[in-house]
Every structure is written in structure tokens, then in C-alpha cells.
Protein backbone atom coordinates (compact mmCIF):
# COMPACT_ATOMS: atom_id res chain seq x y z
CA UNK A 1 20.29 8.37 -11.07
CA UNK A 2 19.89 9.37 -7.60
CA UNK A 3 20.51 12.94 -7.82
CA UNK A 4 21.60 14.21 -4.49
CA UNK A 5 20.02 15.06 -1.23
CA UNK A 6 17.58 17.59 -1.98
CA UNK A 7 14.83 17.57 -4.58
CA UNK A 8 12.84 20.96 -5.99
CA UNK A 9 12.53 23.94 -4.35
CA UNK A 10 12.79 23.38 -0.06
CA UNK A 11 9.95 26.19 0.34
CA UNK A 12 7.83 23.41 -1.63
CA UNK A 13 8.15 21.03 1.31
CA UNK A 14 6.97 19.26 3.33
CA UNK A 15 4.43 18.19 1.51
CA UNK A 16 1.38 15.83 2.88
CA UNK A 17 -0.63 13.81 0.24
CA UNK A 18 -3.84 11.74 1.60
CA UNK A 19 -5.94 8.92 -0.30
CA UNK A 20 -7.81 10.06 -2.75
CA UNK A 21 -11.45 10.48 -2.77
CA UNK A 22 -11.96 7.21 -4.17
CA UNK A 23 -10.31 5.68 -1.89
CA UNK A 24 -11.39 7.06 1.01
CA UNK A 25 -15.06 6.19 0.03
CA UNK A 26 -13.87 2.79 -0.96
CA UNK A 27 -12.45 2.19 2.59
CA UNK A 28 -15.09 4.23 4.25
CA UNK A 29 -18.35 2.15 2.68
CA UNK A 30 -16.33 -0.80 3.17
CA UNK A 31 -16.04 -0.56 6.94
CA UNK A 32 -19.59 0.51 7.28
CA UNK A 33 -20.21 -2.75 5.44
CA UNK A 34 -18.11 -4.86 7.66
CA UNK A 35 -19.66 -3.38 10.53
CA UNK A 36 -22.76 -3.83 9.30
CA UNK A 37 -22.48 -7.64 8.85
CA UNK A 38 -21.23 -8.23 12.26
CA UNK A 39 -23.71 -6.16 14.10
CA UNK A 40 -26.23 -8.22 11.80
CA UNK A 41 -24.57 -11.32 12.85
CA UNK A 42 -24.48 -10.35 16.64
CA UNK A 43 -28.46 -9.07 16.34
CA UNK A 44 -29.18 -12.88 14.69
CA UNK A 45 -27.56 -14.54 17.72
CA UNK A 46 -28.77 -12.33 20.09
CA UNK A 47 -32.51 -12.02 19.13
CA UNK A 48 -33.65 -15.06 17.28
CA UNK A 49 -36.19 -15.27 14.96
CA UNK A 50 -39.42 -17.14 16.17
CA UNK A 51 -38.87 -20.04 13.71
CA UNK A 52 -35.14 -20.42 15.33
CA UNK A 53 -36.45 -20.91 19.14
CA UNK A 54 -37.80 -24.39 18.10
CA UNK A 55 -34.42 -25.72 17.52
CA UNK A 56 -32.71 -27.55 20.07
CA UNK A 57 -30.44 -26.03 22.55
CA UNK A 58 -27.95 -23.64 21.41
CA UNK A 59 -24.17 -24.68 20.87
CA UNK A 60 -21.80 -22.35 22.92
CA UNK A 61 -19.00 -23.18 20.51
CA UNK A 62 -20.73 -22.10 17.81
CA UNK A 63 -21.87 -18.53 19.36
CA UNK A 64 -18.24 -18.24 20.49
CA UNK A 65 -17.06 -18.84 16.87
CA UNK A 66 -19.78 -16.23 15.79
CA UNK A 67 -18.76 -13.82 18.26
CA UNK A 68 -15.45 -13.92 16.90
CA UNK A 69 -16.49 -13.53 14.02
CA UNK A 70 -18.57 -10.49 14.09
CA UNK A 71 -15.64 -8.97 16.42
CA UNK A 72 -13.04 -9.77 13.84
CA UNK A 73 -15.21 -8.13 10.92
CA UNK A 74 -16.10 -4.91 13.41
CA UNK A 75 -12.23 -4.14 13.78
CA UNK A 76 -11.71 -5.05 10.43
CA UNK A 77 -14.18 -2.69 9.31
CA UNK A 78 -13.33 0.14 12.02
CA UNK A 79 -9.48 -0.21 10.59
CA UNK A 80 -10.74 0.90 6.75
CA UNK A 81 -12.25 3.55 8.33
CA UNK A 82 -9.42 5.03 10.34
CA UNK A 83 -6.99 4.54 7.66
CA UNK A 84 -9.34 6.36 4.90
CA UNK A 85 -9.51 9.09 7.40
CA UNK A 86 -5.52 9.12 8.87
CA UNK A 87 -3.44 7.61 6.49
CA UNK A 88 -1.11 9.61 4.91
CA UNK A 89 2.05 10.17 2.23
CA UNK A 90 4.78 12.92 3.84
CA UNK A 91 6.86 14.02 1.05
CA UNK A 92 10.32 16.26 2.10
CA UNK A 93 13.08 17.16 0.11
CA UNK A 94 15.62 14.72 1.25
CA UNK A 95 12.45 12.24 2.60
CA UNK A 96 9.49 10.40 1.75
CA UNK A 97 7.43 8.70 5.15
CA UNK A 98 4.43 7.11 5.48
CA UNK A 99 1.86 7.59 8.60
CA UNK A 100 -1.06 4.55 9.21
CA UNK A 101 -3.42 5.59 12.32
CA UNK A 102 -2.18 2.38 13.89
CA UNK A 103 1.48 1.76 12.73
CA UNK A 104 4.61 3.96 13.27
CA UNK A 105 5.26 6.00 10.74
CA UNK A 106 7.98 4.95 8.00
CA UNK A 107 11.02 7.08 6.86
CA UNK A 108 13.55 6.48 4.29
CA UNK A 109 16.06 9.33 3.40
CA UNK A 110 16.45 10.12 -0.11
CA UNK A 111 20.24 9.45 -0.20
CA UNK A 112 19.36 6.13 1.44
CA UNK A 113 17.47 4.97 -1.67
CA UNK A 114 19.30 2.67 -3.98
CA UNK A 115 16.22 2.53 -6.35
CA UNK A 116 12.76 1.72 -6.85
CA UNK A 117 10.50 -1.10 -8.19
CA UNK A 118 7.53 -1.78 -9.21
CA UNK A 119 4.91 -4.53 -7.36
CA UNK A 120 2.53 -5.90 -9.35
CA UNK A 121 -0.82 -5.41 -7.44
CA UNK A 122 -4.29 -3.36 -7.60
CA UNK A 123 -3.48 -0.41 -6.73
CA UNK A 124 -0.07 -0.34 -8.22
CA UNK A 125 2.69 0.21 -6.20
CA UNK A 126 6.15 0.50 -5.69
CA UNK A 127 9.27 -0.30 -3.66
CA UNK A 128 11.53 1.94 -2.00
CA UNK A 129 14.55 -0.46 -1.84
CA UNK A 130 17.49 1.52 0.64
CA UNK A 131 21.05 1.02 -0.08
CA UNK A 132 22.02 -2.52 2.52
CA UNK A 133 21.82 -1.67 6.00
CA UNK A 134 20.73 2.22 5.60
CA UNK A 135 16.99 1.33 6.05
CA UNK A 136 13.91 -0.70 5.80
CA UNK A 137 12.38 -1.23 2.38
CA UNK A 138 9.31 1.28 2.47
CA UNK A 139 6.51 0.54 -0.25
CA UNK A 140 4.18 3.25 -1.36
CA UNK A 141 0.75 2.46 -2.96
CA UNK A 142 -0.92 4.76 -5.24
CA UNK A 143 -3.99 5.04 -3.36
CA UNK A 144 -2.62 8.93 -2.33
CA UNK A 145 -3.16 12.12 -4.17
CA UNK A 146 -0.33 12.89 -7.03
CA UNK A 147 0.69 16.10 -7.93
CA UNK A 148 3.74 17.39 -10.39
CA UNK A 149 6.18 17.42 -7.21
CA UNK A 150 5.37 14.17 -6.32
CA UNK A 151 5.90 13.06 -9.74
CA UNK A 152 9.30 14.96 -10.54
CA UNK A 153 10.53 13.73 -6.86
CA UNK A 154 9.61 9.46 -7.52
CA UNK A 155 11.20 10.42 -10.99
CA UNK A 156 14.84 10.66 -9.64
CA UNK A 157 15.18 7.65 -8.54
CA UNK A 158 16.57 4.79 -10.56
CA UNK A 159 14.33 2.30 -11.80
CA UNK A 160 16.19 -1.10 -10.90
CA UNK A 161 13.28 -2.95 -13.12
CA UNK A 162 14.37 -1.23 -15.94
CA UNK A 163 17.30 -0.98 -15.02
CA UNK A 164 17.67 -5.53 -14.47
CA UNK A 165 15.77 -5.60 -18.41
CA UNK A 166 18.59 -3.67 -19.67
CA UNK A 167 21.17 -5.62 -18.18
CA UNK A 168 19.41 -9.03 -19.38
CA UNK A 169 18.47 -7.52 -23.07
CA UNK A 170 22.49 -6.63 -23.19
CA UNK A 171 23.10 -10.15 -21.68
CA UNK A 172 21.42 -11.85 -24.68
CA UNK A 173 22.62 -9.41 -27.49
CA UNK A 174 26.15 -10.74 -26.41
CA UNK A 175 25.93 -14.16 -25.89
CA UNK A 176 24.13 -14.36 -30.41
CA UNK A 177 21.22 -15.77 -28.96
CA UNK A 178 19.15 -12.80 -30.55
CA UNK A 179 21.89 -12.84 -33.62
CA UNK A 180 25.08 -11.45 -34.64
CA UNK A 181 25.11 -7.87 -33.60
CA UNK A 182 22.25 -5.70 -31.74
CA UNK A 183 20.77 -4.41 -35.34
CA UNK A 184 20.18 -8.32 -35.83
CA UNK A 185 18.54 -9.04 -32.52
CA UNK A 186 16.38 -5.99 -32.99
């Protein structure tokens, strides 16, 4: 189903899709949040309330577990916000590649694709699987803007999911498990 090199019209490419607004504020809030926290968490520990300086002496494992803590959630949250700003989707006509702020970008060549599958998760998403030993399996969530090119080029590719329930509907329509013929297992 993989139908050559080039999809569409080449003028139409490259073409760069970013999250959606959605998810950008999803990420965006959420980083604030996590940042939030952890600056609330380093303010605790570094200005006590009153009622706090009557406990006994402080434990330095503790604050070092805190401060771990708070650091941990501060990148955390600083990541979600780079990635709702500089993530991206690069679509070409013989190419798809993903860009993270902090990762390399990915690349898979269209003629390198042996088909696609779907993953189970919220946001969906799917598998680019590459023919053995042309490439890296590159997944793609749908957290990016879609658009009719997008669509038509994902759309070429051959759907190994469907593609396996086939195989094992056929599988059972010949061994009579279903019934006689096909019309029977039906």
C-alpha cells in the first residue's frame, strides 16, 4: 500500500505541524503548576512557619530529599513548557520527522516505512514501523495540528493492524472454526 516515494503535490511541502492549542495550554499550565509546587516546597523549607521553629532540629536528609524533589518537579515542569512551545511534526513528501527542544530530531523516509500501527494510549498514537534495518521505529502522537495533507499522506501507508485481523479472520474461516464456508462464519 505504500505508494512510492513522493506523496501530493512537492510545492505542498515541507510542511510543519505544532501541538495544538489544547495542548500547548495543557503542557503550558502544567509546568507552571509543577513549578509552582516546588518553589512552594523550597519557600516551606526555606522560611518556616512560626509553629515549625519549635520542632526539634532539622533533618539534613530530609531537606536533601526535598530539594530533590522540588528540583525534579522544576525541570519537570520547565520540560512541558519547552516542548508546548518547540515541539514539532515536519511533514515532506518522501519524509515525516519529529523535532523535541531537547532530543534530536527523528526521520524516517517514506519508502522506509513498512506500515503503521496503532498504540493504544491518551492521546492516540501511532507507529511508524521501517522495513528491518532501514530505520528506527518513529511514533507520532496526535497532540499536533491535522490538516487534509497530513491526513491523505498517514493514509498511504498500510495498516499492519488491519492488516494482522485480516490475516487471523481468514485464519479461522479456514480452519471451520467459524463454520463451513465464510457466508457461515459471517
Amino acid at each position: 500500500m505504500n505508494s512510492g516515494t513522493i506523496v501530493g503535490d512537492v510545492s505542498d511541502f515541507p510542511r510543519t505541524y505544532s501541538l495544538t492549542t489544547t495542548w500547548r495550554v495543557f503542557l503550558t499550565l502544567g509546568g507552571v503548576f509543577f513549578i509552582g509546587i516546588a518553589g512552594m516546597v523550597v519557600w516551606s523549607a526555606l522560611f518556616p512557619s512560626p509553629s515549625d521553629c519549635d520542632m526539634p532540629q532539622r533533618n539534613t536528609v530530609a531537606d536533601v530529599m526535598l530539594g530533590m524533589l522540588a528540583l525534579s518537579m522544576s525541570l519537570f515542569g520547565l520540560y512541558a513548557i519547552l516542548v508546548s512551545i518547540g515541539a514539532r511534526l515536519v511533514l515532506y513528501a518522501d519524509a515525516i520527522e519529529t523535532k523535541n527542544p531537547f532530543f534530536k530530531k527523528r526521520r524516517l523516509l517514506r519508502v522506509d516505512i513498512e506500515g503503521m500501527r496503532s498504540i493504544p494510549s491518551n492521546p492516540s498514537s501511532f507507529k511508524l514501523i521501517p522495513i528491518p534495518g532501514r530505520g528506527k521505529t518513529l511514533t507520532v502522537s496526535q497532540i499536533y495540528r491535522q490538516d487534509a495533507v497530513l491526513d491523505e499522506w498517514i493514509k498511504g501507508i498500510k495498516d499492519l493492524d488491519a492488516a494482522d485481523a485480516e490475516s487471523n479472520l481468514n485464519d479461522m474461516f479456514q480452519s471451520g472454526t467459524l463454520g463451513s464456508d465464510r457466508e457461515q462464519g459471517l
